[in-house]
C-alpha atoms as a PDB file:
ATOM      1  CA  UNK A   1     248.876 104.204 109.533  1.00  0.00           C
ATOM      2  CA  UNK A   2     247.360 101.623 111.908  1.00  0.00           C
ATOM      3  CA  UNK A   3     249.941 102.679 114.252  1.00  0.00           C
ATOM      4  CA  UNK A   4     249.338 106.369 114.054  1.00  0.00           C
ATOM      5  CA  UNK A   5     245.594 105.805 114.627  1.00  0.00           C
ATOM      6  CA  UNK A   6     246.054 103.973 117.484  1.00  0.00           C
ATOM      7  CA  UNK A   7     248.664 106.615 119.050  1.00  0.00           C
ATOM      8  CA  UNK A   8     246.088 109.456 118.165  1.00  0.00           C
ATOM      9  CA  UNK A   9     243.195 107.708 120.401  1.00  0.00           C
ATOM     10  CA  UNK A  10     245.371 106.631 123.114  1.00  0.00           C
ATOM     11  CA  UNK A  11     246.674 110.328 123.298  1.00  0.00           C
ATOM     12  CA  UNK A  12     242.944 111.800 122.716  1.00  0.00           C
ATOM     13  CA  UNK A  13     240.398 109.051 124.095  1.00  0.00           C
ATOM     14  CA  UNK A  14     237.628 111.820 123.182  1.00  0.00           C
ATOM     15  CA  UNK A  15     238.550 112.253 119.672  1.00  0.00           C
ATOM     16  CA  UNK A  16     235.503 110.805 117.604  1.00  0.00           C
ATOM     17  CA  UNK A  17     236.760 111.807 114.456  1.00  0.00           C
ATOM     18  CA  UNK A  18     240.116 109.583 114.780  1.00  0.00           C
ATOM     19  CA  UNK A  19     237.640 106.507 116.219  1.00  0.00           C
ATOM     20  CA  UNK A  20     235.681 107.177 113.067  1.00  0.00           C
ATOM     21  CA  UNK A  21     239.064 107.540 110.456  1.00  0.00           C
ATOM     22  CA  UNK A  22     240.285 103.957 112.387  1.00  0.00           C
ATOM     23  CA  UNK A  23     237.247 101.851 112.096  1.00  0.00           C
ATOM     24  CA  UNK A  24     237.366 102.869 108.369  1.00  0.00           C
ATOM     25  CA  UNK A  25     240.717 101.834 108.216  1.00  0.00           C
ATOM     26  CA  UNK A  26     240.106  98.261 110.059  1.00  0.00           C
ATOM     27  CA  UNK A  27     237.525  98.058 107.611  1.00  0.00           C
ATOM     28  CA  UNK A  28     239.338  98.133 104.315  1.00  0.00           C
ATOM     29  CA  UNK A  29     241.393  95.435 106.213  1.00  0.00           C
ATOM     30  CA  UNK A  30     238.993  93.431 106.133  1.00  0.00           C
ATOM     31  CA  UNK A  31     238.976  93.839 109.981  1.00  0.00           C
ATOM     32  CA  UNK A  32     235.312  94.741 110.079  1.00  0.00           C
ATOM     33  CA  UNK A  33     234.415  93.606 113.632  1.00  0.00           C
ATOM     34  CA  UNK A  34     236.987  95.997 114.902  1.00  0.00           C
ATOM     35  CA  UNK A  35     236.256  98.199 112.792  1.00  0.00           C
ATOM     36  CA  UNK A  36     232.138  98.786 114.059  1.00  0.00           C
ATOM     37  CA  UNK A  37     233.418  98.771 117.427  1.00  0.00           C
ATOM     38  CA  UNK A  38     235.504 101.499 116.383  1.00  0.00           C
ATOM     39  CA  UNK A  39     232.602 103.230 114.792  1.00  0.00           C
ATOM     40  CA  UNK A  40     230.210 102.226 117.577  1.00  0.00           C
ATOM     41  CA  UNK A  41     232.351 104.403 120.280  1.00  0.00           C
ATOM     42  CA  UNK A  42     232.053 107.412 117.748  1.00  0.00           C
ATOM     43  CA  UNK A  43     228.319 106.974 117.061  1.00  0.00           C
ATOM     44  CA  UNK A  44     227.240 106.447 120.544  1.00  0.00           C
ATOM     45  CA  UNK A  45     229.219 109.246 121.639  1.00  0.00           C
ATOM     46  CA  UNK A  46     226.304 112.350 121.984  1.00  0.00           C
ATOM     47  CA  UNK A  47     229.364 114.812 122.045  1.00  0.00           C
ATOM     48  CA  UNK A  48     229.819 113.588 118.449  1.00  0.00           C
ATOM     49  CA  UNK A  49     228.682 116.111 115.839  1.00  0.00           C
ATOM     50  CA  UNK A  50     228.944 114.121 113.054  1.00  0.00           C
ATOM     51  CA  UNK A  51     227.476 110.622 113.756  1.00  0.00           C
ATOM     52  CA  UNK A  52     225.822 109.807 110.594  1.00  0.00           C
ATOM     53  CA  UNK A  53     229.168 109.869 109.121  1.00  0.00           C
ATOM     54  CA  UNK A  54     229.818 106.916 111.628  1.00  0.00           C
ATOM     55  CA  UNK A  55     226.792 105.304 110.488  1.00  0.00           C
ATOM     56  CA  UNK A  56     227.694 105.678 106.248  1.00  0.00           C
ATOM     57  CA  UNK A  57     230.924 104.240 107.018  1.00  0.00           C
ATOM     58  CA  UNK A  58     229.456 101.495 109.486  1.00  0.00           C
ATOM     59  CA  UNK A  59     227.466 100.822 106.408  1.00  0.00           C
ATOM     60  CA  UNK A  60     229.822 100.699 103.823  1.00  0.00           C
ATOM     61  CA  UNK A  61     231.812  98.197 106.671  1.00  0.00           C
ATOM     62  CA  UNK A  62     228.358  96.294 106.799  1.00  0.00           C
ATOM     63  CA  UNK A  63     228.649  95.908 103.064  1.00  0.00           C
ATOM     64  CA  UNK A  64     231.827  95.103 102.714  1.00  0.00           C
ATOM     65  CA  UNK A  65     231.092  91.846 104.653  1.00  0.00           C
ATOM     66  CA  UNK A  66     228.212  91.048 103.025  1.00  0.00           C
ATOM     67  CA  UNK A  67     225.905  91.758 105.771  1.00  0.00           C
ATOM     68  CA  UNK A  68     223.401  93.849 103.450  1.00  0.00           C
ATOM     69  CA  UNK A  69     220.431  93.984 105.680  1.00  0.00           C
ATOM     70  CA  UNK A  70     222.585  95.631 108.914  1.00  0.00           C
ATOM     71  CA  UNK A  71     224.162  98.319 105.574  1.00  0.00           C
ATOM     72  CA  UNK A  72     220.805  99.843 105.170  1.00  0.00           C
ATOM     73  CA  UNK A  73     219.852 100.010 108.551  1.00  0.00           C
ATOM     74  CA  UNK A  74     222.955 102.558 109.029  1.00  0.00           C
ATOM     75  CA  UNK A  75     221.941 104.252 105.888  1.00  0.00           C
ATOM     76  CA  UNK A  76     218.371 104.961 107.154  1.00  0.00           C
ATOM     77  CA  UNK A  77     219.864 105.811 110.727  1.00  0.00           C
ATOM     78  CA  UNK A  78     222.277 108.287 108.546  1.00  0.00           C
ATOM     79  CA  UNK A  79     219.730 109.957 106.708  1.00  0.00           C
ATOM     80  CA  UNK A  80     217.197 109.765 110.083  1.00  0.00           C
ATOM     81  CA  UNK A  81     219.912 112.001 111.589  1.00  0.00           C
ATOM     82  CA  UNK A  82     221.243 113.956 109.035  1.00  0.00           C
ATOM     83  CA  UNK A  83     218.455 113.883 105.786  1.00  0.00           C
ATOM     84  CA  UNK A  84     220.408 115.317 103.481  1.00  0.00           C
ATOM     85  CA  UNK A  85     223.690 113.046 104.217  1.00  0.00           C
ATOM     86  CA  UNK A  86     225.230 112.585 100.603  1.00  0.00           C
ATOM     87  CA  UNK A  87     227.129 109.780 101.013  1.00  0.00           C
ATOM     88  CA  UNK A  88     224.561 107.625 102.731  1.00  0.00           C
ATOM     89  CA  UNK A  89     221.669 108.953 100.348  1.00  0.00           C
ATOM     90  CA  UNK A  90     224.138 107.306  97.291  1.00  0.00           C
ATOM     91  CA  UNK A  91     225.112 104.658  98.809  1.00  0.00           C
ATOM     92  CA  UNK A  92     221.263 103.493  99.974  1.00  0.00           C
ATOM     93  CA  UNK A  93     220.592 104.185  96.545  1.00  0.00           C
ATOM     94  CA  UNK A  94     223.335 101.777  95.803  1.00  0.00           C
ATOM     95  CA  UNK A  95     222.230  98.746  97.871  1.00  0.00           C
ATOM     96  CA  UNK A  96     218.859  99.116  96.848  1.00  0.00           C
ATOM     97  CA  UNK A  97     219.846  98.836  93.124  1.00  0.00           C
ATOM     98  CA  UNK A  98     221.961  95.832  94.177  1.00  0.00           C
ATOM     99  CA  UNK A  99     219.154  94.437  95.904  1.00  0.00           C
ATOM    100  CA  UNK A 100     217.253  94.548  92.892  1.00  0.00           C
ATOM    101  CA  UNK A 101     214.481  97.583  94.713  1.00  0.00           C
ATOM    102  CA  UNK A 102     214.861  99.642  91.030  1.00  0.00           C
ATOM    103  CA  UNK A 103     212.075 102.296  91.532  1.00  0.00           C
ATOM    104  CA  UNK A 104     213.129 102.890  95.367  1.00  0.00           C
ATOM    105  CA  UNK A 105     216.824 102.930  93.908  1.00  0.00           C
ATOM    106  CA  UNK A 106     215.798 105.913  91.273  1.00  0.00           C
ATOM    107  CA  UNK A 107     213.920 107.812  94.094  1.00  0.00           C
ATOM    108  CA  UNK A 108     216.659 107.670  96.653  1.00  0.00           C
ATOM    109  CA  UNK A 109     219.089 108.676  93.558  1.00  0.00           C
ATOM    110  CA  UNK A 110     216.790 112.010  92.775  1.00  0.00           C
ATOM    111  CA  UNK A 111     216.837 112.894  96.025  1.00  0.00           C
ATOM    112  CA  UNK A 112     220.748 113.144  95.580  1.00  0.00           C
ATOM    113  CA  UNK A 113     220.965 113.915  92.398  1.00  0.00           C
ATOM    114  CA  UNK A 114     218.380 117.006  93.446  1.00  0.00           C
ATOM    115  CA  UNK A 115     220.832 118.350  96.185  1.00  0.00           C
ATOM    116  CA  UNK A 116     223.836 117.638  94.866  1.00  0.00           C
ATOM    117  CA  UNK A 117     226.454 118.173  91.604  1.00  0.00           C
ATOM    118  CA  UNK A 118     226.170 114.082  90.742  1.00  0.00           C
ATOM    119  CA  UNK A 119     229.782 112.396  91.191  1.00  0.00           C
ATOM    120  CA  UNK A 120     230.924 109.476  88.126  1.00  0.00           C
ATOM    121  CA  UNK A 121     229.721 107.392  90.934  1.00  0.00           C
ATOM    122  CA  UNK A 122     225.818 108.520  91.319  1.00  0.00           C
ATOM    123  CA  UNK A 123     225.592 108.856  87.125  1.00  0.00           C
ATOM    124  CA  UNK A 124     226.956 105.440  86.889  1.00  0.00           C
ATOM    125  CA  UNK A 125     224.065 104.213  89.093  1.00  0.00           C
ATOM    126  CA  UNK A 126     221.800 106.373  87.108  1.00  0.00           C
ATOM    127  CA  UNK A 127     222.485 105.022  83.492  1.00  0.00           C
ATOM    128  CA  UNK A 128     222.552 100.784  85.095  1.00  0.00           C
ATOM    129  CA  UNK A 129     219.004 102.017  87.465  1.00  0.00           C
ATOM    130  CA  UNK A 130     217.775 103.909  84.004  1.00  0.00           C
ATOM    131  CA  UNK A 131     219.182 101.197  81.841  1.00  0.00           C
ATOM    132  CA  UNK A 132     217.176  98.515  84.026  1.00  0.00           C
ATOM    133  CA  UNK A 133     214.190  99.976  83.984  1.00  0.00           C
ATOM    134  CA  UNK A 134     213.882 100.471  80.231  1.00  0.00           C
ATOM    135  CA  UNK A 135     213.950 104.417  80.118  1.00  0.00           C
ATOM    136  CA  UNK A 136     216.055 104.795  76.569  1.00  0.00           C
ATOM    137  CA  UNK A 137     215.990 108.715  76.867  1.00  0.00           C
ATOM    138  CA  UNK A 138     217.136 108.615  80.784  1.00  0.00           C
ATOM    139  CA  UNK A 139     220.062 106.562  80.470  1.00  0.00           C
ATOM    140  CA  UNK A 140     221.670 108.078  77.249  1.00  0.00           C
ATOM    141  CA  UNK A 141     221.325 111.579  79.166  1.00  0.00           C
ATOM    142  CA  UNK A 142     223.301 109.893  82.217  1.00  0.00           C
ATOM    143  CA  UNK A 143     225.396 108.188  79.955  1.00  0.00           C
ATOM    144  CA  UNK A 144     226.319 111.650  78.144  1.00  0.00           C
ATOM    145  CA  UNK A 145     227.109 113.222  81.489  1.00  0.00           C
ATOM    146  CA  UNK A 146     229.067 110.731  82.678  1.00  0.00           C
ATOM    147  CA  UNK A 147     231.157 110.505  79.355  1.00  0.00           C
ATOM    148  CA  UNK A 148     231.434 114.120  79.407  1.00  0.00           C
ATOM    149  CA  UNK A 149     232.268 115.472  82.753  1.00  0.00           C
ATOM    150  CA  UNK A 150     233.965 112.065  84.092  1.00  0.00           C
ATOM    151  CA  UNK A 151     236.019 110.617  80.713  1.00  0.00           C
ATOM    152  CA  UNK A 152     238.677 108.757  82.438  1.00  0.00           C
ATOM    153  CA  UNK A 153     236.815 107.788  85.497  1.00  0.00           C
ATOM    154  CA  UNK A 154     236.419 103.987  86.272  1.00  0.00           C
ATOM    155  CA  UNK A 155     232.920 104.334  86.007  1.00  0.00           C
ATOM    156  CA  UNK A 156     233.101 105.916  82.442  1.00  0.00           C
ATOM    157  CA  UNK A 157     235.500 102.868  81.661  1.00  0.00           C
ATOM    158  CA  UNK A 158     232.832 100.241  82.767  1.00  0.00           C
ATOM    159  CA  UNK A 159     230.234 102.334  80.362  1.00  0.00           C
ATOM    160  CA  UNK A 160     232.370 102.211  77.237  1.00  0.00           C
ATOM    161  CA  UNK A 161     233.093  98.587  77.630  1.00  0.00           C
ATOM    162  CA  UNK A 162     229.368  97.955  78.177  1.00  0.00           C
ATOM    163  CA  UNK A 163     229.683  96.001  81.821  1.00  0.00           C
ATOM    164  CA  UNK A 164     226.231  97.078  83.435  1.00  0.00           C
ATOM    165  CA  UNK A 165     226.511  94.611  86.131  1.00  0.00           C
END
C-alpha cells in the first residue's frame, strides 16, 4: 500500500486526495510526523476542495499520539471550514468527553446527532456522555438504539459487558 501511495504522488504531485489517503496511512503506522506533513501539503493546498477532511484526519493523527490539545485545534479548524463536517463534529465531541468537558461533549454530539443518522460510534458516546451526567431516561434511549440498530457492533459489545470507560 505504502508503495502504491507513494507511486500515485510521484506520478500526480497535485493530487491532494492521495497526500491526504497517505498521511492517514503513515498515521496508523504510527508514523505520525510523516504523516501531518503529508496532510499539511493537502491542507495548505487552496486548490484543495476538501481540506477539513485533512484537518479530521490530522486530528485523529494528533490523537493518536497523544497530543490532545493540537487534535482539537484541527477539529475546530474542520468545522471553521466546513460547519457541518461529520466526522470532525464526532470526533470533537469525542475528545471533549475524554477530556472530561461533559456538557460541551453533549452539545457538540446534538449538533451531530441533529444532522445526521447517528453511527454505533456517536450512540456509544451518547449513552457513556448521558450515563456521566446522570440522565437515566437519556442513556437507556441511546442504549436502546444502539442495541437495536447496531447489535453486533463493537460498541454494542462494550455496552452489554458494561465497560463505560
Amino acid at each position: 500500500a505504502e508503495e502504491n501511495l507513494r507511486k500515485a504522488i510521484e506520478l500526480e504531485p497535485s493530487d491532494l486526495d492521495a497526500h491526504n489517503s497517505y498521511g492517514w496511512f503513515l498515521c496508523t503506522r504510527g508514523r505520525y510526523d510523516e504523516g501531518h506533513t503529508q496532510f499539511t501539503d493537502a491542507m495548505r493546498n487552496p486548490l484543495y476542495d476538501k481540506p477539513e477532511l485533512a484537518m479530521t484526519n490530522a486530528g485523529q493523527c494528533s490523537e493518536k499520539k497523544g497530543d490532545f490539545k493540537q487534535a482539537e485545534a484541527y477539529y475546530n479548524k474542520a468545522l471553521k471550514l466546513q460547519p457541518n463536517a461529520s466526522q470532525a463534529t464526532l470526533k470533537l465531541a469525542a475528545l471533549q468527553f475524554r477530556n472530561d468537558n461533559v456538557a460541551e461533549a453533549q452539545r457538540t454530539l446534538k449538533r451531530y446527532m441533529d444532522l445526521y443518522t447517528p453511527s454505533a460510534e456517536a450512540l456509544w458516546l451518547a449513552v457513556r456522555i448521558e450515563r456521566k451526567l446522570g440522565n437515566k431516561t437519556q442513556e437507556a434511549l441511546y442504549n436502546q438504539q444502539l442495541r437495536r440498530n447496531f447489535p453486533e457492533a463493537p460498541e454494542a459489545k462494550l455496552l452489554l459487558q458494561g465497560q463505560y470507560e
